[in-house]
C-alpha atoms as a PDB file:
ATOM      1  CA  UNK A   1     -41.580 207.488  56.419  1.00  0.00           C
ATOM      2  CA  UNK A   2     -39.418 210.411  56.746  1.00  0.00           C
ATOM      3  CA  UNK A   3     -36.759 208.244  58.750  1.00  0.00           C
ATOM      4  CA  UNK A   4     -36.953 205.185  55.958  1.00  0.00           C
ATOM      5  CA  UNK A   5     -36.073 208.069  53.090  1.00  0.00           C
ATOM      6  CA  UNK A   6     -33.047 209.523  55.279  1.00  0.00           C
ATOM      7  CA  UNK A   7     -32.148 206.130  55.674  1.00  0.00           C
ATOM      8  CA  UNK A   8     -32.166 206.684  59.656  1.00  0.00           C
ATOM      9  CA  UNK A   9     -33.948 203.761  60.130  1.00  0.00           C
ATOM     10  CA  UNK A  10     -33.048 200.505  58.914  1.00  0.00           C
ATOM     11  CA  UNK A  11     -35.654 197.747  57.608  1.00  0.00           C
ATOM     12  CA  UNK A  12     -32.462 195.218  56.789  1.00  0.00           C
ATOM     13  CA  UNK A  13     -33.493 193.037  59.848  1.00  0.00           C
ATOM     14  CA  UNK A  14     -36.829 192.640  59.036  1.00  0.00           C
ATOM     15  CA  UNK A  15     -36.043 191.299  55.379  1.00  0.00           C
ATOM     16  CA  UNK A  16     -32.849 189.340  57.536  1.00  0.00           C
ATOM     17  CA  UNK A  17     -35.846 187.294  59.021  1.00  0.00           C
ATOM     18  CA  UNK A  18     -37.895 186.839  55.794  1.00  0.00           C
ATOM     19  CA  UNK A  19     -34.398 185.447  54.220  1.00  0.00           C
ATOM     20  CA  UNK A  20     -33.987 182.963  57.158  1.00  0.00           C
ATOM     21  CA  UNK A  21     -36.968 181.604  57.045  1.00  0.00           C
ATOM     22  CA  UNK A  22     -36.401 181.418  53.465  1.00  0.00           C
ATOM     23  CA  UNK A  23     -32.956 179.675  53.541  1.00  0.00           C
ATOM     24  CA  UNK A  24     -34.414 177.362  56.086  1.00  0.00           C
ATOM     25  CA  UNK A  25     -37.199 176.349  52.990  1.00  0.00           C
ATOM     26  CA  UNK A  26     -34.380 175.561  50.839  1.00  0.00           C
ATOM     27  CA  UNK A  27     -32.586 173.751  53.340  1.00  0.00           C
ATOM     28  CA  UNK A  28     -35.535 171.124  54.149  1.00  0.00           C
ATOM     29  CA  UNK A  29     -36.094 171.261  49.798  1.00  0.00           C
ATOM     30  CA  UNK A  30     -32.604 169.949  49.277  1.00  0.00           C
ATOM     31  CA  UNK A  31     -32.569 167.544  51.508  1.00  0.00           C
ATOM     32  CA  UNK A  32     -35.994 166.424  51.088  1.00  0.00           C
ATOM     33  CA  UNK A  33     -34.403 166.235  47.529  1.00  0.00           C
ATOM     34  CA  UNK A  34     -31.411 163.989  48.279  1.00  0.00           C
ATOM     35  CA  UNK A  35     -33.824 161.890  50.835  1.00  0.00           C
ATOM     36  CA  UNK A  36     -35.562 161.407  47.057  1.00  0.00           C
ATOM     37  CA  UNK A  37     -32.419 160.396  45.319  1.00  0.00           C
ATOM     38  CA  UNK A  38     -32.002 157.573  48.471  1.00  0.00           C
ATOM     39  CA  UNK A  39     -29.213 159.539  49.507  1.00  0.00           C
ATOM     40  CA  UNK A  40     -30.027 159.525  53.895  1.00  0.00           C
ATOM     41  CA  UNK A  41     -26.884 160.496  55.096  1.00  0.00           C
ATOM     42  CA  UNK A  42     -26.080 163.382  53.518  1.00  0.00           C
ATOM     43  CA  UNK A  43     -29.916 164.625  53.680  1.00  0.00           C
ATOM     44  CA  UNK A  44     -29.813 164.392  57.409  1.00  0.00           C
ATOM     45  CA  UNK A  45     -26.027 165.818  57.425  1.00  0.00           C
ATOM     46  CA  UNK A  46     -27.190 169.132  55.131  1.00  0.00           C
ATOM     47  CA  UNK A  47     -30.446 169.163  57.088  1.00  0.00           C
ATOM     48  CA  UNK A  48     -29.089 169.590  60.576  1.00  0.00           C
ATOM     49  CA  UNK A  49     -25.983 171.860  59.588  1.00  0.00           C
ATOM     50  CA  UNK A  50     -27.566 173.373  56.772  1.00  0.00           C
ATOM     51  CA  UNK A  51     -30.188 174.962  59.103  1.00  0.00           C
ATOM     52  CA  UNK A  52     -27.540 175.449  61.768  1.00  0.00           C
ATOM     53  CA  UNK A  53     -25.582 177.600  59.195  1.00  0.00           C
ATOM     54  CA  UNK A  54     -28.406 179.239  58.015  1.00  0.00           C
ATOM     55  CA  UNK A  55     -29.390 179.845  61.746  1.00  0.00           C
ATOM     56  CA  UNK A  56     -25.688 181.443  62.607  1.00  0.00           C
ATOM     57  CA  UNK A  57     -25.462 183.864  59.706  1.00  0.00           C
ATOM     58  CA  UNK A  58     -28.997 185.568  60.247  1.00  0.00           C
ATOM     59  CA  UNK A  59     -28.092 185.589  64.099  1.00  0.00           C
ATOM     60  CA  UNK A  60     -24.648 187.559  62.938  1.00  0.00           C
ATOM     61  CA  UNK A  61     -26.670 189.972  60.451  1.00  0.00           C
ATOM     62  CA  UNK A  62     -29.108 190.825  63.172  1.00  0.00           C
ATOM     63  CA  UNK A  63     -26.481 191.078  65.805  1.00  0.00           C
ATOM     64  CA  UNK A  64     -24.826 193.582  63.535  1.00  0.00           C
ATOM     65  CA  UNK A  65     -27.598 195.745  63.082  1.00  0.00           C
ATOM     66  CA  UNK A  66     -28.221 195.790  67.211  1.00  0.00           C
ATOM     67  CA  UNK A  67     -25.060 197.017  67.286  1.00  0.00           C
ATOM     68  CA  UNK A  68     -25.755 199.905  64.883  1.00  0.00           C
ATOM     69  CA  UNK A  69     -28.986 200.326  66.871  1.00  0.00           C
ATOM     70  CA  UNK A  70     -27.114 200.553  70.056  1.00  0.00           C
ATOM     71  CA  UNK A  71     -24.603 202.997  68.832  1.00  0.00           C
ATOM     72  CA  UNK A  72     -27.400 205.790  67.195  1.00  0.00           C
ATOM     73  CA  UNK A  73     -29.424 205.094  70.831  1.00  0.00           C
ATOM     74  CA  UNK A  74     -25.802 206.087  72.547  1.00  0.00           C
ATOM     75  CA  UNK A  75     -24.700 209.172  70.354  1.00  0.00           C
ATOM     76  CA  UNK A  76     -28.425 210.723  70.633  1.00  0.00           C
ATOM     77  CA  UNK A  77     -27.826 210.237  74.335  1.00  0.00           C
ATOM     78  CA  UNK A  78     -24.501 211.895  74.250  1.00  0.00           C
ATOM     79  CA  UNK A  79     -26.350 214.871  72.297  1.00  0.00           C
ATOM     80  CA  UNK A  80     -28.485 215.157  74.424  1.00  0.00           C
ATOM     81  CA  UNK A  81     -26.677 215.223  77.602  1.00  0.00           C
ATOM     82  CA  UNK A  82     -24.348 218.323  75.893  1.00  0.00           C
ATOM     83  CA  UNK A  83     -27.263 219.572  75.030  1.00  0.00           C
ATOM     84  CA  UNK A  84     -28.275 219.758  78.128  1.00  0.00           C
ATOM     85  CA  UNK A  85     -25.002 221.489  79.639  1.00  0.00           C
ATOM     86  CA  UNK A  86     -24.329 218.409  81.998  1.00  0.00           C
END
């Protein structure tokens, strides 16, 4: 808890992953809509690169916060190792 109110920890990927799944509902709503309105090719077009998209810009979110990740897990290792007196 203590780590969630310093903001040490982050709990951005977890919603990142709720909003995907999300995004991907809408996508199959819309084009379930146009596949309504008799409209199959751009249903099928929105479908596929709609959830591509969608796909692509939670990938980039989460490989953001990996790389914030990586870089706390590499300065508490560089701490420690002057810590250390190496």
């Amino acid at each position: 808890m203590r780590g969630l109110l310093g903001f040490d920890r982050m709990v951005t990927p977890a919603i990142v992953r709720v909003l995907y799944f999300l995004g991907l509902l809408g996508v199959i709503v819309l084009a379930g809509a146009a596949l309504y309105q008799r409209q199959y090719l751009p249903a099928f077009t929105f479908l596929i690169f709609g959830a591509i998209g969608v796909r692509i810009y939670s990938e980039l979110l989460i490989v953001l916060f990996r790389i914030h990740d990586s870089l706390v897990s590499i300065n508490q290792q560089m701490k420690d190792r002057n810590s250390s007196g190496l």
